[in-house]
N, C-alpha and C. Protein backbone atom coordinates (compact mmCIF):
# COMPACT_ATOMS: atom_id res chain seq x y z
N UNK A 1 -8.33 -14.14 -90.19
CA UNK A 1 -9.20 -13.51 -89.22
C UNK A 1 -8.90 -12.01 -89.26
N UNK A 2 -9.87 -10.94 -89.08
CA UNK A 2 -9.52 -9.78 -89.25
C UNK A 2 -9.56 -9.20 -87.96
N UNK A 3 -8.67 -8.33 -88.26
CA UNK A 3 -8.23 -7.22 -87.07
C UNK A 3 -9.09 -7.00 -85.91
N UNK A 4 -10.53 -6.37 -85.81
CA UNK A 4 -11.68 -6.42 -84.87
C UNK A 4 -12.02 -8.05 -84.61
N UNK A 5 -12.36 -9.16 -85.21
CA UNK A 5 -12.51 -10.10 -84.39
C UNK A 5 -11.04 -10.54 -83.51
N UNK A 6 -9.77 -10.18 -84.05
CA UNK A 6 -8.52 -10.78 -82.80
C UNK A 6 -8.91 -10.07 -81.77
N UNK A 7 -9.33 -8.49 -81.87
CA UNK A 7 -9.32 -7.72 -80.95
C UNK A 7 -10.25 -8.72 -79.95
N UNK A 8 -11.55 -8.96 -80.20
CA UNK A 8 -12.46 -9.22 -79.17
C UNK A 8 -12.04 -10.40 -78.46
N UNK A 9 -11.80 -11.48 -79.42
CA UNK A 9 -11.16 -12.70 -78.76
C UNK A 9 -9.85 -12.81 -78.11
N UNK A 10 -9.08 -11.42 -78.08
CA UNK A 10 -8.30 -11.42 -76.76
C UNK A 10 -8.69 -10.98 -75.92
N UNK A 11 -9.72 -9.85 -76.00
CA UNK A 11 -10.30 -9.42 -74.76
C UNK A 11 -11.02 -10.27 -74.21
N UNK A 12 -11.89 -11.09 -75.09
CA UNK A 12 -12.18 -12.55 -74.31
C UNK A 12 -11.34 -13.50 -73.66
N UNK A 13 -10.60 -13.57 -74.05
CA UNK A 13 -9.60 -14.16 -73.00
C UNK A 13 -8.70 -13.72 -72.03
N UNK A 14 -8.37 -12.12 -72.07
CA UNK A 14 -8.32 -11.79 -70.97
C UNK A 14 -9.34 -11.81 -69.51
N UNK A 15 -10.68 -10.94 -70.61
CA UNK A 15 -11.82 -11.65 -69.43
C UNK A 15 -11.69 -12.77 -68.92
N UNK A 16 -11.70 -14.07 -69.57
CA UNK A 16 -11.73 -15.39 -68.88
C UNK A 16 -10.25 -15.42 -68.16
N UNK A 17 -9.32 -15.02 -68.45
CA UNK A 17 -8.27 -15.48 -67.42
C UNK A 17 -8.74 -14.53 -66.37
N UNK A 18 -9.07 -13.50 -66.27
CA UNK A 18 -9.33 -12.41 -64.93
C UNK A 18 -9.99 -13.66 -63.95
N UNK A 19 -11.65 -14.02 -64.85
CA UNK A 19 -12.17 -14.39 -63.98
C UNK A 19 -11.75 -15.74 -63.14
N UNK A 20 -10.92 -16.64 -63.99
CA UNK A 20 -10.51 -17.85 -63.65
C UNK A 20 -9.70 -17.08 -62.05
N UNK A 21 -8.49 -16.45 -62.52
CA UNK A 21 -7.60 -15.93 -61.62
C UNK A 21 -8.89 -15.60 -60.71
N UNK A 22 -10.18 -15.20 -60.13
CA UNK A 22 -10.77 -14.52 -59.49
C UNK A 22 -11.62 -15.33 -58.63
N UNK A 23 -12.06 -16.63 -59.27
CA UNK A 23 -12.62 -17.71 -58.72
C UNK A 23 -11.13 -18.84 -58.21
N UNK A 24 -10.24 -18.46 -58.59
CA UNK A 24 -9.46 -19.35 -57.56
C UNK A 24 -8.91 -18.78 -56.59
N UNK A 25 -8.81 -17.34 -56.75
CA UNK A 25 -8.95 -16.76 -55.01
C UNK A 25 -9.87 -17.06 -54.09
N UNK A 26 -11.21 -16.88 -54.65
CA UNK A 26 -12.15 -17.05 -54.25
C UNK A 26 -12.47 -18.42 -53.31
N UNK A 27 -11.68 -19.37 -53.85
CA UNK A 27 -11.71 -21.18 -53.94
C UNK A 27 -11.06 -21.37 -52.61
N UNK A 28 -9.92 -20.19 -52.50
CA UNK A 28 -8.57 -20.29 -51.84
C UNK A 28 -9.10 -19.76 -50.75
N UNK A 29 -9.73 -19.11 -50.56
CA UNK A 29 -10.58 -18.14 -48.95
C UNK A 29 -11.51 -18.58 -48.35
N UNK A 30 -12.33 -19.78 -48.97
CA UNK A 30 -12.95 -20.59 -48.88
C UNK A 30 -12.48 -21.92 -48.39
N UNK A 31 -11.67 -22.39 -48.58
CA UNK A 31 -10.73 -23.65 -48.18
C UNK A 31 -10.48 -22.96 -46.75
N UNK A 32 -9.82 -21.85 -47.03
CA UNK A 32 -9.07 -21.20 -45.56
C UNK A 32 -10.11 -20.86 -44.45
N UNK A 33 -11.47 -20.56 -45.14
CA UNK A 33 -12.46 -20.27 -43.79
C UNK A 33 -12.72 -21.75 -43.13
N UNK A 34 -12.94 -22.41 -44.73
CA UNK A 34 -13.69 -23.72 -44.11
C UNK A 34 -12.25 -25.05 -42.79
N UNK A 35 -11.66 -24.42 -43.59
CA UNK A 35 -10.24 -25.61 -42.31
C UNK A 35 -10.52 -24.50 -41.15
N UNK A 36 -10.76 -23.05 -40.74
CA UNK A 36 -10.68 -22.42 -39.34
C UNK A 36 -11.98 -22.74 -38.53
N UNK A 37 -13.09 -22.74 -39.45
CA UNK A 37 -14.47 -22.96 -38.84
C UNK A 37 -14.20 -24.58 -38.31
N UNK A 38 -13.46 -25.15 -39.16
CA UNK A 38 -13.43 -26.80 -38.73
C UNK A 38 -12.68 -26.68 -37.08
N UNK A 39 -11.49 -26.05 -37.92
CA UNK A 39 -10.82 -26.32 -36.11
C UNK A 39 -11.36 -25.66 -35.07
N UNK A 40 -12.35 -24.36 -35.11
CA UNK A 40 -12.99 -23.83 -34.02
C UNK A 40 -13.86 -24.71 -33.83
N UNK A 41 -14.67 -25.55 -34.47
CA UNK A 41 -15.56 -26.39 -33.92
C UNK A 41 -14.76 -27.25 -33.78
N UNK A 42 -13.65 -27.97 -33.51
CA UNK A 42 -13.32 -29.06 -33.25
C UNK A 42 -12.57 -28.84 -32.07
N UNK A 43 -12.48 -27.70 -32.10
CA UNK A 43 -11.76 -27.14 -30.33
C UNK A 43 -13.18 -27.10 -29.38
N UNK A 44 -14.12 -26.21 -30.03
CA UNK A 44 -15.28 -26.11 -29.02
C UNK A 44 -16.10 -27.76 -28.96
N UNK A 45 -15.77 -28.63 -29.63
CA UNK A 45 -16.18 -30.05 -28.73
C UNK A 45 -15.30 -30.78 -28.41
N UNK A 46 -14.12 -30.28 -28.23
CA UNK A 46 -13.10 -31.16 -27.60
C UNK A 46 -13.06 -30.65 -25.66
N UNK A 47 -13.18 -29.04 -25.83
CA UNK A 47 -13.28 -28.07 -24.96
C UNK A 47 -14.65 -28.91 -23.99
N UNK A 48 -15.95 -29.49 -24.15
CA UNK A 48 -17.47 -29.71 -23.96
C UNK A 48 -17.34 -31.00 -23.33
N UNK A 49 -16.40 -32.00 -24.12
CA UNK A 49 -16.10 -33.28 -23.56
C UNK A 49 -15.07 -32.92 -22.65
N UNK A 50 -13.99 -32.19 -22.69
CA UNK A 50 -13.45 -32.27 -21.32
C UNK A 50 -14.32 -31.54 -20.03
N UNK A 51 -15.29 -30.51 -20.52
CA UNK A 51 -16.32 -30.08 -19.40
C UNK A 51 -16.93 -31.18 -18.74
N UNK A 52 -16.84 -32.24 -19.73
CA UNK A 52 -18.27 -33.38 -18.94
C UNK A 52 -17.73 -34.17 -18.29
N UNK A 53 -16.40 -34.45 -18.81
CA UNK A 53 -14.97 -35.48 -17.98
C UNK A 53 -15.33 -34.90 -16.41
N UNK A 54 -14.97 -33.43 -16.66
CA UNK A 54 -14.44 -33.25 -15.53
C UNK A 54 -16.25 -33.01 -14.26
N UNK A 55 -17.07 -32.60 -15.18
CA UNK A 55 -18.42 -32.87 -14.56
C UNK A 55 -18.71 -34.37 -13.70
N UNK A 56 -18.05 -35.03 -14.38
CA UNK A 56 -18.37 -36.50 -13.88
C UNK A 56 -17.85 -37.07 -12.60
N UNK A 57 -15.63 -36.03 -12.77
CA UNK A 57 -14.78 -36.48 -12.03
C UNK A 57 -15.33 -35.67 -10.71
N UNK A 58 -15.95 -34.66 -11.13
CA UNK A 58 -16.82 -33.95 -9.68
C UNK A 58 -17.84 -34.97 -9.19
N UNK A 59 -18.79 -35.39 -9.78
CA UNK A 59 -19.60 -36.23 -9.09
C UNK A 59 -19.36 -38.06 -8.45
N UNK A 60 -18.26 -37.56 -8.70
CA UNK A 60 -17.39 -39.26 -8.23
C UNK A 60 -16.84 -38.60 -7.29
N UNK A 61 -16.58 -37.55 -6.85
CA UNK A 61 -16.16 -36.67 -5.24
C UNK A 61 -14.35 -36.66 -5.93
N UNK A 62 -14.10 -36.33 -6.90
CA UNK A 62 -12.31 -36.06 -7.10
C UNK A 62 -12.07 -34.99 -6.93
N UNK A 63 -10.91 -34.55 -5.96
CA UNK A 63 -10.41 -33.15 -5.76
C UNK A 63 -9.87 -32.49 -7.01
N UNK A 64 -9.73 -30.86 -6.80
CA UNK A 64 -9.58 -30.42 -7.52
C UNK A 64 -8.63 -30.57 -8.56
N UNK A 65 -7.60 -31.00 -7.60
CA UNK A 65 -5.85 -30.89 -8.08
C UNK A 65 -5.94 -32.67 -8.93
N UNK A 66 -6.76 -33.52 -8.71
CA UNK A 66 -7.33 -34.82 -9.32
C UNK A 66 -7.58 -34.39 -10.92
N UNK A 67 -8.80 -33.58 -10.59
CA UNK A 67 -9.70 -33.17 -12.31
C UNK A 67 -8.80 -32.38 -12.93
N UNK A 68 -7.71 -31.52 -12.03
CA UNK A 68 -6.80 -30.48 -13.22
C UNK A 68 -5.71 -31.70 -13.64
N UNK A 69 -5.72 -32.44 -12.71
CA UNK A 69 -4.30 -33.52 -13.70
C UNK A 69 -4.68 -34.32 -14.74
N UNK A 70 -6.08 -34.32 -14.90
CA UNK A 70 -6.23 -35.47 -16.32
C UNK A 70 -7.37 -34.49 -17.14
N UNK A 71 -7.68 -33.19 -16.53
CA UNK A 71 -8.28 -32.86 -17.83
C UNK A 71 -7.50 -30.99 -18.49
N UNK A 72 -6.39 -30.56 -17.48
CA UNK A 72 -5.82 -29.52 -17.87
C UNK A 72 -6.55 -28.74 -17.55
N UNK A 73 -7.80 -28.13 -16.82
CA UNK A 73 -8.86 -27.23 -16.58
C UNK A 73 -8.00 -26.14 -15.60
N UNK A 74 -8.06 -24.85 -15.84
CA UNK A 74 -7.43 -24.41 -14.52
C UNK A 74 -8.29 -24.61 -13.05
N UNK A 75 -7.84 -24.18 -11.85
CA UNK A 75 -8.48 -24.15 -10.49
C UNK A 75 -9.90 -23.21 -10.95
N UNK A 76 -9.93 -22.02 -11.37
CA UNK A 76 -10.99 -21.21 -12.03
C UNK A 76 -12.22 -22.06 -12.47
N UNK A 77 -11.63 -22.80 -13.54
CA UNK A 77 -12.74 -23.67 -14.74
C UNK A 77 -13.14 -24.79 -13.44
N UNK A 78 -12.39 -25.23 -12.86
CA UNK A 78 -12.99 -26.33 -12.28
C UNK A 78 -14.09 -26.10 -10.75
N UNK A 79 -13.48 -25.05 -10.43
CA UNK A 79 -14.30 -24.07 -9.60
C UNK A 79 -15.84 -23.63 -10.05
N UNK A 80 -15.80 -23.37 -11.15
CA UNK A 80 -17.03 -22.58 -12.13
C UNK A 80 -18.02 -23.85 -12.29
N UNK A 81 -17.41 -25.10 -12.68
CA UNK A 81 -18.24 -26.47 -12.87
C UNK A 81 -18.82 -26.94 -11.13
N UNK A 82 -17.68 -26.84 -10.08
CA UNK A 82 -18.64 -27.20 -9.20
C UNK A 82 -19.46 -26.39 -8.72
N UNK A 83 -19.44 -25.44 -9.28
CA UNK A 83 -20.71 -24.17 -8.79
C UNK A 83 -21.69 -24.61 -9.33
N UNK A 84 -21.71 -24.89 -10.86
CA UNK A 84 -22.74 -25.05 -11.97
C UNK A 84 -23.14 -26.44 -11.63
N UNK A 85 -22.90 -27.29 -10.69
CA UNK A 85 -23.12 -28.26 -10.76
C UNK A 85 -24.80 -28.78 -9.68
């Protein structure tokens, strides 16, 4: 093989390792958004079902200090639901 074709076919393979190296960052930031978007949505409907728990434990007449012991809501949050209610 002569001199100018080694040349190109290492630069070809440097290219391809760049880009490999470039798409598995890429792969890697992607994994990492997609597990944070998961757990923010899996907080904001965990967060929705305890809103409705405690929506419910209001309309069954449970005091406040009742709905903060089984759903963790502060006096605030649980305050804000029987307003909204």
């Amino acid at each position: 093989m002569d001199i100018e074709k080694r040349v190109v076919r290492d630069e070809d393979d440097r290219i391809m390792q760049r880009n490999v190296y470039i798409w598995d960052v890429i792969r890697q930031e992607s994994e990492k958004k997609g597990k944070l978007e998961g757990l923010q949505e899996g907080e904001r409907r965990s967060r929705q079902t305890v809103c409705e728990i405690a929506g419910r434990l209001i309309q069954d007449g449970k005091s406040n200090s009742e709905i903060q012991r089984y759903t963790n809501l502060s006096l605030d949050e649980i305050k804000r639901l029987r307003n909204s209610s």
